[in-house]
Protein backbone atom coordinates (compact mmCIF):
# COMPACT_ATOMS: atom_id res chain seq x y z
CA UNK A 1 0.00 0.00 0.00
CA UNK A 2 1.23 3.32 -0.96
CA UNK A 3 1.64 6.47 0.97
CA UNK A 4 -1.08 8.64 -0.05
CA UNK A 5 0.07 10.95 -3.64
CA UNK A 6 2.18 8.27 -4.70
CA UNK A 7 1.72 5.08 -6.88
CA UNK A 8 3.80 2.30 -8.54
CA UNK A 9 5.28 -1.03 -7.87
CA UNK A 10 7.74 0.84 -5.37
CA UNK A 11 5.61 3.65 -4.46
CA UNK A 12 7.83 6.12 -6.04
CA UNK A 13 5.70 7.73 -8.84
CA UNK A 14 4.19 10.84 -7.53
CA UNK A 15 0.18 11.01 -8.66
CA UNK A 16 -1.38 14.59 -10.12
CA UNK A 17 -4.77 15.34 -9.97
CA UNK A 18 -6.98 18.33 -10.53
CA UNK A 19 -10.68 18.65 -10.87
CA UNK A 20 -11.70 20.68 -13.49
CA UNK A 21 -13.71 24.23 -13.23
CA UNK A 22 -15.75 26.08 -15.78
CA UNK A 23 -12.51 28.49 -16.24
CA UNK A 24 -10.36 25.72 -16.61
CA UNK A 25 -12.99 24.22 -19.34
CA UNK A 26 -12.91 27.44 -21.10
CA UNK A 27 -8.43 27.32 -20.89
CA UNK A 28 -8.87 23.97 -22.45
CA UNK A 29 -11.29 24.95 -25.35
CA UNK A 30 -13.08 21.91 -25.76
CA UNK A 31 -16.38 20.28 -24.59
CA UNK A 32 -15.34 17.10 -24.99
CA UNK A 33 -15.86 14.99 -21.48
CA UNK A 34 -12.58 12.71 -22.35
CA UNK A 35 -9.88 15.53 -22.89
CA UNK A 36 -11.92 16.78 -19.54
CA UNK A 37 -11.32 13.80 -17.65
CA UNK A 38 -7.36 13.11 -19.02
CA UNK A 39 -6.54 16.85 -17.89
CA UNK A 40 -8.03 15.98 -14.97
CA UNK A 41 -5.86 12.55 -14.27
CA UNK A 42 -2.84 14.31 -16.24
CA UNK A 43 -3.17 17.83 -15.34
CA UNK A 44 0.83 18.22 -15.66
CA UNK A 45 1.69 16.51 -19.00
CA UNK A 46 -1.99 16.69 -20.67
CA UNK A 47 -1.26 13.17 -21.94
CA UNK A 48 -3.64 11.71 -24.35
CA UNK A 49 -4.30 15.69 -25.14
CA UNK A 50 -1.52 16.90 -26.77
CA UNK A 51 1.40 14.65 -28.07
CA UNK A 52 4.76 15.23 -26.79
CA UNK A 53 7.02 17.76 -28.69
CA UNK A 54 10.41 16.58 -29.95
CA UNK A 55 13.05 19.17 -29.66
CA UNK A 56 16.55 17.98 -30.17
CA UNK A 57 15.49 14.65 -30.73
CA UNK A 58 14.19 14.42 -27.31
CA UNK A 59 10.25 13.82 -26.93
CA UNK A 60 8.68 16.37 -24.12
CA UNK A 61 5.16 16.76 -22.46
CA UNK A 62 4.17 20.09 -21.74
CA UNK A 63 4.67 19.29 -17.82
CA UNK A 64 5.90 16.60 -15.62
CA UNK A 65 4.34 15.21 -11.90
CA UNK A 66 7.06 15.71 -9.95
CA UNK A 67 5.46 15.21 -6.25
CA UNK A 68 1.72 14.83 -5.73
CA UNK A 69 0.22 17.66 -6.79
CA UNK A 70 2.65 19.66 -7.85
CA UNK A 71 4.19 20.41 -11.62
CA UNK A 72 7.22 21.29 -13.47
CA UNK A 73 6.39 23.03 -16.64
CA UNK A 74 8.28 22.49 -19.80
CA UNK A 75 10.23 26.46 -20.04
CA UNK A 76 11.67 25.69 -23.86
CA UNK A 77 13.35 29.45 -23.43
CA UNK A 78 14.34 31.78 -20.55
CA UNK A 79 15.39 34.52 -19.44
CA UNK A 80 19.31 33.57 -17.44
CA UNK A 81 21.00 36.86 -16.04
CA UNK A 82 24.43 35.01 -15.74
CA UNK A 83 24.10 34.09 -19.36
CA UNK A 84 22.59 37.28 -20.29
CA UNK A 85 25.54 39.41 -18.38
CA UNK A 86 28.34 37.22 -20.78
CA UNK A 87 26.48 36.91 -24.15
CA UNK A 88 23.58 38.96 -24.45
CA UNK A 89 21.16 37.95 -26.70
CA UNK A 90 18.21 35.77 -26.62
CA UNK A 91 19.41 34.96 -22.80
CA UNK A 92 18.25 38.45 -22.20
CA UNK A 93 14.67 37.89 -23.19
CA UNK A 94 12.02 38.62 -21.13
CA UNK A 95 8.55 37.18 -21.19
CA UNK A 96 6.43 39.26 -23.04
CA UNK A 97 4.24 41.64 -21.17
CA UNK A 98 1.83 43.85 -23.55
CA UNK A 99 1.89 47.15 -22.64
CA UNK A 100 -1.51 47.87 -24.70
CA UNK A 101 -3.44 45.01 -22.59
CA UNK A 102 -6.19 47.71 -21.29
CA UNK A 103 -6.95 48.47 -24.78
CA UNK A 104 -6.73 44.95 -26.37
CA UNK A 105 -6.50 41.53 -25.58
CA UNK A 106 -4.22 39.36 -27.95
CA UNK A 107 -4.28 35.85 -26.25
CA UNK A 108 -6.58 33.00 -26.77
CA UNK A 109 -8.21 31.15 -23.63
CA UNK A 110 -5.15 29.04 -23.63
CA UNK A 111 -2.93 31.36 -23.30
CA UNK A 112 -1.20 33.43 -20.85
CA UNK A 113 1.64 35.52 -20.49
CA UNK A 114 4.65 34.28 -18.89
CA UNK A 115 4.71 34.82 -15.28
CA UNK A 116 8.30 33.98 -14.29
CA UNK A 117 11.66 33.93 -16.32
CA UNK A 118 9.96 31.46 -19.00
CA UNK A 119 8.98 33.27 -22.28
CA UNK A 120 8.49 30.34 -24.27
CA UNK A 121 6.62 27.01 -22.42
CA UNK A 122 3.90 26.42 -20.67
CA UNK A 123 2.21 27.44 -16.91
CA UNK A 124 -0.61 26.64 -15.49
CA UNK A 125 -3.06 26.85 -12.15
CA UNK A 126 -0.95 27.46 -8.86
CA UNK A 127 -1.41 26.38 -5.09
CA UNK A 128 -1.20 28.66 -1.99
CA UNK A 129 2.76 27.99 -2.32
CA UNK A 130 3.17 29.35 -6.21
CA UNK A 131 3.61 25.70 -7.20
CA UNK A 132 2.47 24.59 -10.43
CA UNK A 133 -0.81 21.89 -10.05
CA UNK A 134 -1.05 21.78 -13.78
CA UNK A 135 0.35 23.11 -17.40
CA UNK A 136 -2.67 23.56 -19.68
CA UNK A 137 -1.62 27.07 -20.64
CA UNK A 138 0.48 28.20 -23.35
CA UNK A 139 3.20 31.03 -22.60
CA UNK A 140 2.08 33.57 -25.47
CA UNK A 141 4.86 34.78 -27.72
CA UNK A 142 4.57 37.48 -29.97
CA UNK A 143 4.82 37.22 -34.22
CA UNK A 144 7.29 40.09 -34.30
């Protein structure tokens, strides 16, 4: 028998959950009761949602169960001051913030924009501790 948040033949695998809301129905745009109830047992990698992206020959879910309940979001760019201080560049980049967001409003329902040092990923709901409990939104990133 496993501790509770934990499953496996060794009780090592760390379960995510989440329930789903009308707001988080609306993130997901769809209606359809299945991709409802994998977010809901997969909240972190969306599997069975979205297929894993391949970057560098390496497959990747948007998000990864790392102890019960809690998330680590795939960040596929960010913003590194050390990096940024010695090469400049795309280290330096910021997540966008638009500045016009009281006029307009240029994301989708799954969208968002970055919150931490991420500008290109995914983030999602957060507990009372700023911990990730799932990855269903997408880190917006401008055309320009």
């Amino acid at each position: 028998q496993c501790a509770p948040g934990y499953t496996g033949f060794d009780c090592s695998i760390p379960v995510c959950t989440l329930e789903s809301t009308p707001i988080l129905r609306e993130q997901l745009m769809t209606e359809d009761e299945d991709k409802i109830r994998l977010f809901e047992q997969h909240p972190c990698s969306l599997e069975g949602i979205y297929e894993p992206q391949v970057i560098g020959g390496i497959e990747y879910k948007r998000g990864v169960c790392v102890l019960p309940n809690k998330c680590a979001c795939l960040c596929k760019g960010r913003k590194d001051d050390k990096y940024c201080k010695k090469f400049g560049g795309i280290h330096c980049k910021n997540p966008f913030q638009d500045p016009l967001f009281k006029n307009r409003n240029v994301l989708r329902p799954n969208e968002l924009f970055g919150t931490r040092d991420c500008w290109s990923g995914y983030e999602g709901l957060v507990d009372e501790n700023d911990n990730f409990v799932s990855c269903h939104m997408t880190i917006y990133e401008p055309d320009y």
